[in-house]
Each structure stands twice: as structure tokens, then as C-alpha cells.
N, C-alpha and C. Protein backbone atom coordinates (compact mmCIF):
# COMPACT_ATOMS: atom_id res chain seq x y z
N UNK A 1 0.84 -1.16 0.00
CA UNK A 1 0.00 0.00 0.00
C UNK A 1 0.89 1.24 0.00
N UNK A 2 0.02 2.49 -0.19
CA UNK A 2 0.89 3.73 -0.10
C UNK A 2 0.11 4.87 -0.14
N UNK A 3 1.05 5.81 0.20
CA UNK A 3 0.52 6.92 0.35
C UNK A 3 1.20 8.12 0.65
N UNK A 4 0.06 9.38 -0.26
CA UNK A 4 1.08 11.02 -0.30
C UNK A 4 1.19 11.48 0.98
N UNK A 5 1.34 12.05 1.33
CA UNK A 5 1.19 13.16 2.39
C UNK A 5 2.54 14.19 2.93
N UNK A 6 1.91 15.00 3.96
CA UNK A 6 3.31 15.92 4.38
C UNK A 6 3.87 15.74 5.97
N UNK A 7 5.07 15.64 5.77
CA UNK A 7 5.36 15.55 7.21
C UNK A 7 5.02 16.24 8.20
N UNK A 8 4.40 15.95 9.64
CA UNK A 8 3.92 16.81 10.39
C UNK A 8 4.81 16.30 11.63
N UNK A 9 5.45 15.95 11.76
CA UNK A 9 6.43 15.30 12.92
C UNK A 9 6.93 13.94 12.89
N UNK A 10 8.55 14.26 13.36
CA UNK A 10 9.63 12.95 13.30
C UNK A 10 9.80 13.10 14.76
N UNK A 11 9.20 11.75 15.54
CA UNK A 11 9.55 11.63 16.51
C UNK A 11 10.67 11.09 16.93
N UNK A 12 11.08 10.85 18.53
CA UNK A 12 12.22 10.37 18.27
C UNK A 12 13.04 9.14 18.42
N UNK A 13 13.97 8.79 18.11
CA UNK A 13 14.12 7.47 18.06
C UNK A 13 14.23 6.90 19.45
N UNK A 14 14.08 5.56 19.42
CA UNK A 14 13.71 4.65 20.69
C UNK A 14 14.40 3.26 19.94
N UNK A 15 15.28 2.86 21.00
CA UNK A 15 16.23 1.58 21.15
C UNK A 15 16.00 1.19 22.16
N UNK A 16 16.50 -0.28 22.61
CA UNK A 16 16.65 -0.80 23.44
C UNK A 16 16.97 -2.32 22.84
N UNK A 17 17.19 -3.28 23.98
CA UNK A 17 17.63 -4.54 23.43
C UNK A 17 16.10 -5.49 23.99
N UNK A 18 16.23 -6.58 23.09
CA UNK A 18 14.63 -7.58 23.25
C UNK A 18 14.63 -8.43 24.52
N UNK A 19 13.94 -9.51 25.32
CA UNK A 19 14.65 -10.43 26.06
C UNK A 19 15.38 -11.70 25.49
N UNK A 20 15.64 -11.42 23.92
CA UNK A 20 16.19 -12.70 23.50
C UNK A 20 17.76 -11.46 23.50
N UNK A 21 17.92 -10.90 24.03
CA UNK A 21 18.86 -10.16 23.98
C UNK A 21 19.54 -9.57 22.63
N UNK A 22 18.40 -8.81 21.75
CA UNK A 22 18.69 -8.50 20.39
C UNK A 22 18.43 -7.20 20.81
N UNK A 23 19.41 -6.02 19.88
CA UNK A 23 19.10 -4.95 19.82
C UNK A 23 18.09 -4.46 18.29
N UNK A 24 16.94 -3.40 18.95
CA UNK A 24 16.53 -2.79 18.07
C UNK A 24 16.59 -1.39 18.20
N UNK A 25 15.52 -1.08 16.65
CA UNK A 25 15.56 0.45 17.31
C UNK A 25 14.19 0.94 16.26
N UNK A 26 13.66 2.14 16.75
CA UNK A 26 12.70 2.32 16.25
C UNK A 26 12.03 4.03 16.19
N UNK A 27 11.93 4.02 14.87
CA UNK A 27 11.28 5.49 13.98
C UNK A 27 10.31 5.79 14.03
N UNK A 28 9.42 6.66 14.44
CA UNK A 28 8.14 7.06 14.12
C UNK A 28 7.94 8.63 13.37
N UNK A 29 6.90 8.18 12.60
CA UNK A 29 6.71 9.36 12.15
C UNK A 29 5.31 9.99 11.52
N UNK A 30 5.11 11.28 11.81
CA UNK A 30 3.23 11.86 11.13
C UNK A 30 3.32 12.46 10.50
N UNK A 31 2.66 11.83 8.98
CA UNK A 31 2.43 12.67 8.22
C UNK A 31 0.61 13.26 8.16
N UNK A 32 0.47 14.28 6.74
CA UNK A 32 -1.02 14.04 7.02
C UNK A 32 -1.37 14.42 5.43
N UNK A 33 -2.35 13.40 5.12
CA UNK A 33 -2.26 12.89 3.93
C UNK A 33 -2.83 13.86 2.91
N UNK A 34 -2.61 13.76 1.72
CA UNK A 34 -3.20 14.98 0.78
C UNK A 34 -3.96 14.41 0.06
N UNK A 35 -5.59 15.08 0.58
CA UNK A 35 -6.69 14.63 0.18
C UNK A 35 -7.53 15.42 0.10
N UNK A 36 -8.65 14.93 -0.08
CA UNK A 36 -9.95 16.26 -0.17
C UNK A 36 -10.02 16.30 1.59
N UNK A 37 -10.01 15.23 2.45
CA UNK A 37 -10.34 15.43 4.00
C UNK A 37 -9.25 14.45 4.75
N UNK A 38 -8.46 15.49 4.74
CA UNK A 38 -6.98 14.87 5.05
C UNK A 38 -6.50 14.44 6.47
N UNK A 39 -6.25 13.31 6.60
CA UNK A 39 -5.86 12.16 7.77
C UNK A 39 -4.46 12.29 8.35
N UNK A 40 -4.20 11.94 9.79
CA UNK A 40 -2.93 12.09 10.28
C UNK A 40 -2.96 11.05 10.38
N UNK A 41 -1.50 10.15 9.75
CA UNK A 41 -1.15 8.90 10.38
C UNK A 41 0.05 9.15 10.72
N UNK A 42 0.57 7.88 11.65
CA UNK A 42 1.62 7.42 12.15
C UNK A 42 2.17 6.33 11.68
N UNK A 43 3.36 6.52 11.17
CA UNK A 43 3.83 4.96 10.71
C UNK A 43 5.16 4.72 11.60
N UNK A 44 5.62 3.41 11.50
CA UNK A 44 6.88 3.25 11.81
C UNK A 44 8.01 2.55 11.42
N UNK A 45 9.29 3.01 11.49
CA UNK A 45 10.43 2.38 10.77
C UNK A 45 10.96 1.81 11.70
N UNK A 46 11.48 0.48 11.77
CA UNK A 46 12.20 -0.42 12.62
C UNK A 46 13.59 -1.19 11.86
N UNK A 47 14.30 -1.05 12.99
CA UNK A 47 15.73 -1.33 12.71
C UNK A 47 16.14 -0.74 11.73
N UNK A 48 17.11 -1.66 10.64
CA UNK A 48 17.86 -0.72 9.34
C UNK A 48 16.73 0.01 8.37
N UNK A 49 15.44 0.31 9.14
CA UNK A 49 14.71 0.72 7.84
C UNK A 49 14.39 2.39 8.65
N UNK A 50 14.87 2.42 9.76
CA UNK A 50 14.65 3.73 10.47
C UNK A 50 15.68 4.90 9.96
N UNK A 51 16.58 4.66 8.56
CA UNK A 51 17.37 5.42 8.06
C UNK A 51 16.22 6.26 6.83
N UNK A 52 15.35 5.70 6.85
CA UNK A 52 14.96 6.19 5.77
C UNK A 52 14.52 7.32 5.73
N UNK A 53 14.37 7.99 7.23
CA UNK A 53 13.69 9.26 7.01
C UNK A 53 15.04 9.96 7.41
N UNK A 54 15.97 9.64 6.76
CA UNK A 54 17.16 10.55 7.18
C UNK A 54 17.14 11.34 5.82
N UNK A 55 17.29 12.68 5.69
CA UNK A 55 17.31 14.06 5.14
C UNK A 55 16.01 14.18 4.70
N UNK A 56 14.97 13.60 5.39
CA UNK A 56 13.60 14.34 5.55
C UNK A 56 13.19 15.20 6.42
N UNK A 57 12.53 16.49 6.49
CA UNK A 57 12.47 17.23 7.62
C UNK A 57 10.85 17.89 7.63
N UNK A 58 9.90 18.10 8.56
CA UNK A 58 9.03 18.52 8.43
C UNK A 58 8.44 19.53 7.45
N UNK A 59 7.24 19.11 6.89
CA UNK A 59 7.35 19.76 6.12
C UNK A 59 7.09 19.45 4.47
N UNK A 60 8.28 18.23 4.43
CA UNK A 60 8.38 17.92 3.23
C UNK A 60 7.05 16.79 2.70
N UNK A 61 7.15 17.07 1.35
CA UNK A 61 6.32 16.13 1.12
C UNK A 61 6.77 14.73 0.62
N UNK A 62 6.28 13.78 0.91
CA UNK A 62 6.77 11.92 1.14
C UNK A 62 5.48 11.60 0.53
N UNK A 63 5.99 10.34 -0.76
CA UNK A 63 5.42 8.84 -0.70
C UNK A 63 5.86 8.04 0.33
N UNK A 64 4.74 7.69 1.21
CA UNK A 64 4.99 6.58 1.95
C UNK A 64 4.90 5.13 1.27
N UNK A 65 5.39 3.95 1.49
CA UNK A 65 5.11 2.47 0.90
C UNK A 65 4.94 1.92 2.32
N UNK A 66 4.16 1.11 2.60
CA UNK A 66 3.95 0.72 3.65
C UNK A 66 2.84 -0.45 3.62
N UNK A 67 2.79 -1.23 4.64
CA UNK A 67 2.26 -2.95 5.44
C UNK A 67 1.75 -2.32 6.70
N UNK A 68 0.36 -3.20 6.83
CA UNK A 68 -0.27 -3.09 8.04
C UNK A 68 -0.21 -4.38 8.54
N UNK A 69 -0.02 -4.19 10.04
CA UNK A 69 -0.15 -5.64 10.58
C UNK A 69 -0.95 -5.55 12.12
N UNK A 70 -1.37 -6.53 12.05
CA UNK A 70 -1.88 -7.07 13.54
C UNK A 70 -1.60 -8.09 14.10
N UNK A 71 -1.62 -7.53 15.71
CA UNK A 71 -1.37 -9.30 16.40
C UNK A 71 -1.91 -8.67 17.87
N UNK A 72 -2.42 -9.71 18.27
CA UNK A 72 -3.14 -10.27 19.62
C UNK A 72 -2.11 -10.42 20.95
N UNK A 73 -2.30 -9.39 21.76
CA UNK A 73 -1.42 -9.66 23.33
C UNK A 73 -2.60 -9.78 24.17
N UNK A 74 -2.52 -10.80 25.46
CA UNK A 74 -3.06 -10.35 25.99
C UNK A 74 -5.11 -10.65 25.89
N UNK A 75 -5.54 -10.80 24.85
CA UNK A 75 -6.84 -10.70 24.51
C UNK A 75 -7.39 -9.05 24.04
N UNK A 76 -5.70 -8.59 23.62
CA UNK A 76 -6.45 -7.63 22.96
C UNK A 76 -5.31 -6.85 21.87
N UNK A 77 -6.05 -6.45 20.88
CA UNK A 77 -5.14 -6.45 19.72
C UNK A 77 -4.40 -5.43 19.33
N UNK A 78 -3.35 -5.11 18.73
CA UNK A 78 -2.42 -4.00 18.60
C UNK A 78 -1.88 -3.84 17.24
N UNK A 79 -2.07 -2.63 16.59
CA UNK A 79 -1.91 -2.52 15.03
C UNK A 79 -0.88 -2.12 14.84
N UNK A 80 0.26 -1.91 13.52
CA UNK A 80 1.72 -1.23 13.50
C UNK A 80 0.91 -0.43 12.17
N UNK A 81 1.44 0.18 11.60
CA UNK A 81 1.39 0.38 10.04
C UNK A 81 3.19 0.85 9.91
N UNK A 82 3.81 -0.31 9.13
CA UNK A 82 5.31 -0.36 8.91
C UNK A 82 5.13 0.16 7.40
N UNK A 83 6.71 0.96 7.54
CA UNK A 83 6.79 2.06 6.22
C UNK A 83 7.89 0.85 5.91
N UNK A 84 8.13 0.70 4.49
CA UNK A 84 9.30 0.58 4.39
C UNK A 84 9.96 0.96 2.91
N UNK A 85 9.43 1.97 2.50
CA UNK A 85 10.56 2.52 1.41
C UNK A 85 9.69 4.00 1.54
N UNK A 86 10.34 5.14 1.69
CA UNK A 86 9.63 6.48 1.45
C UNK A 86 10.56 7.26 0.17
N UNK A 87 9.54 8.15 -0.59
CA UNK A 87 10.14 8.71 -1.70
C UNK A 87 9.65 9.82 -1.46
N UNK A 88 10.80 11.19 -1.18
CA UNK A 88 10.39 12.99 -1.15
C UNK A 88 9.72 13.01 -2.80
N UNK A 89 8.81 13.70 -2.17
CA UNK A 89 7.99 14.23 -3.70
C UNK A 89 8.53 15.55 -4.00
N UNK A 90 8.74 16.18 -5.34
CA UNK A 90 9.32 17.35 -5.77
C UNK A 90 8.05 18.20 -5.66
N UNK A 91 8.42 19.10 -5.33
CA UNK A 91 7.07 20.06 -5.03
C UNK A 91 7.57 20.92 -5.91
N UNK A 92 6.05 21.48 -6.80
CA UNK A 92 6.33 22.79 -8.30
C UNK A 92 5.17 23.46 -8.06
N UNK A 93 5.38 23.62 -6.40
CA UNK A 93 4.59 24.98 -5.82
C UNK A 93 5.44 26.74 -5.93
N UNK A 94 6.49 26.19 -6.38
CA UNK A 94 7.20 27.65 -6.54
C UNK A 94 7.09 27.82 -8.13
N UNK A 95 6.14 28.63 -9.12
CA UNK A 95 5.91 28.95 -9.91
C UNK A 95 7.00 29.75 -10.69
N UNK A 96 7.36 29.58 -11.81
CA UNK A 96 7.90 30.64 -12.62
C UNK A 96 7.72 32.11 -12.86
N UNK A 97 8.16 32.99 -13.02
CA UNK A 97 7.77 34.27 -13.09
C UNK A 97 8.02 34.73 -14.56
N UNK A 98 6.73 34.73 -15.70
CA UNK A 98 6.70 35.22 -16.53
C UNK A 98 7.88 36.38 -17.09
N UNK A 99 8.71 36.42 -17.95
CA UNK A 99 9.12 37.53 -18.21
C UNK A 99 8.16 38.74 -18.68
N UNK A 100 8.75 40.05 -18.72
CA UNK A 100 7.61 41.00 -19.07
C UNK A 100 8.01 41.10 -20.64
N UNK A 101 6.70 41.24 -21.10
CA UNK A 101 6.82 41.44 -22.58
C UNK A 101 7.18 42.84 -23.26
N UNK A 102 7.72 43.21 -24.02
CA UNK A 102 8.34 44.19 -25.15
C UNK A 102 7.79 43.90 -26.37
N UNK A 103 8.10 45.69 -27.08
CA UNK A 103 7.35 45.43 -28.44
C UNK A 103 7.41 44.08 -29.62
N UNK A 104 9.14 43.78 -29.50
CA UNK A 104 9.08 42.53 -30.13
C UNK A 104 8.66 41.47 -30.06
N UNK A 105 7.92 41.57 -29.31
CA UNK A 105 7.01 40.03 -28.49
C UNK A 105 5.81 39.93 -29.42
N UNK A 106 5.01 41.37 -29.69
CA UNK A 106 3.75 41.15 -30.49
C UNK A 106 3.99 41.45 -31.84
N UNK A 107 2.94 40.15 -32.87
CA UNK A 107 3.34 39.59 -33.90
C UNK A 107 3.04 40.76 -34.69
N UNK A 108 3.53 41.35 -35.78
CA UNK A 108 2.83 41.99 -37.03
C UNK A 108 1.56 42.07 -37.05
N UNK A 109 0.56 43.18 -37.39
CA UNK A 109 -0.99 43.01 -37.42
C UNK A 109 -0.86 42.61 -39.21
N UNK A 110 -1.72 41.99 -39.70
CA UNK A 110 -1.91 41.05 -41.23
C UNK A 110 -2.02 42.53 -41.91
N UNK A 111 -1.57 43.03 -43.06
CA UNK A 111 -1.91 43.87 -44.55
C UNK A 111 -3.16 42.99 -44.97
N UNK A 112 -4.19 44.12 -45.16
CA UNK A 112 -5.82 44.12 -45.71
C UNK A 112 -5.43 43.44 -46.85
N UNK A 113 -4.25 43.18 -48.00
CA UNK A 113 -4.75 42.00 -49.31
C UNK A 113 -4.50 41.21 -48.50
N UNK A 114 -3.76 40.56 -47.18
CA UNK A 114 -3.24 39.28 -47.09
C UNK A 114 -4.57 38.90 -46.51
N UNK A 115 -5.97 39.13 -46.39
CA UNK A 115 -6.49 38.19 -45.43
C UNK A 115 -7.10 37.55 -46.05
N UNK A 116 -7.35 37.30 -47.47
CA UNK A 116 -8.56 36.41 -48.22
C UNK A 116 -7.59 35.75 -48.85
N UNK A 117 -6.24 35.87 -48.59
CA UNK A 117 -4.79 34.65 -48.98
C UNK A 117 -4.85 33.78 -47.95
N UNK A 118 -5.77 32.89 -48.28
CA UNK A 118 -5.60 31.17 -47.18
C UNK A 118 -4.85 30.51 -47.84
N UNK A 119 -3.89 29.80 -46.90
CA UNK A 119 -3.44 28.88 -47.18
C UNK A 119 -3.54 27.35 -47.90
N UNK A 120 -4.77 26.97 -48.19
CA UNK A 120 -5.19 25.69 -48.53
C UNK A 120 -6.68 25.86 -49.64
């Protein structure tokens, strides 16, 4: 799955080691999606995939790629939504600025024989 949106906060990272004695570490982050009625989610990057929001900064705009998962603790259930490839979108919100036009810009007005000279 996937999805546009803009960054609205990179929280911060969180490590620690498992009780099988493995280290992890873990990314979160909110964007909020660009839509007609636009949603805040949270996704998260775990272990070597928590690089990915490195030279992203609020703000910017991201394709997210991302997996939802569930699982059961307890008798009661707990959702992730895992990112795992993000792409900055180029934003062409900064418009060009027309040059200003001069006389040589506008074409010749037509000579009265040339207008009943069609081409075809």
C-alpha cells in the first residue's frame, strides 16, 4: 500500500535490546495525507529501515510504501502500520515568473490583401 502526504512530525528514536537479547531500534513518524479530507497517520520504521527518514524534515512532502499488521497480546489487539521505502515528492509549488513582454514580443498586425490569402 501507499501513500502522499506531508510531514507533520519525526519523533524520536527509541532503542533498546529484546529479552532474546537483540538490539533494536525504532522510527516514528506523522504525516497528514493529501486529500480532499486529510488524515494524520503514524507509521513506523524499525531497525535498518529507520534510516529512511534521514534528510527528511518537516514539512516535506513523502510517498509513503507501507504494510499493516496485527497481532493479539493479551486478549487484545495492537496494530503497526510499517513504512518501508519512502520517496520525497518534488514540489512545483514555486511557480515561474513570466518575463515582461516588449514590443518585439507582439506579432505583425496582417496587410488588408493578405487576409482572403488562405493557405489551402
Amino acid at each position: 500500500m501507499q501513500v502522499k502526504g506531508k510531514i507533520q512530525q519525526i519523533l524520536k528514536l527509541e532503542s533498546g535490546v529484546s529479552q532474546a537479547g537483540k538490539e533494536w531500534k525504532k522510527q516514528e513518524f506523522v504525516i497528514e495525507t493529501i486529500e480532499q479530507f486529510p488524515r494524520k497517520i503514524c507509521f513506523t520504521l524499525f531497525n535498518d529501515k529507520s534510516s529512511l527518514i534521514n534528510g527528511i524534515s518537516n514539512g516535506d512532502e513523502i510517498e509513503v510504501y507501507f504494510n499493516i499488521e496485527s497481532r493479539e497480546f493479551n486478549g487484545k489487539w495492537f496494530h503497526n502500520i510499517n513504512a518501508w521505502k519512502i520517496d520525497k515528492l518534488e514540489t512545483s509549488n514555486s511557480l515561474q515568473p513570466q518575463p515582461p513582454l516588449n514590443l518585439n514580443d507582439i506579432p505583425p498586425e496582417f496587410a488588408e490583401d493578405n487576409v482572403n490569402d488562405l493557405p489551402f
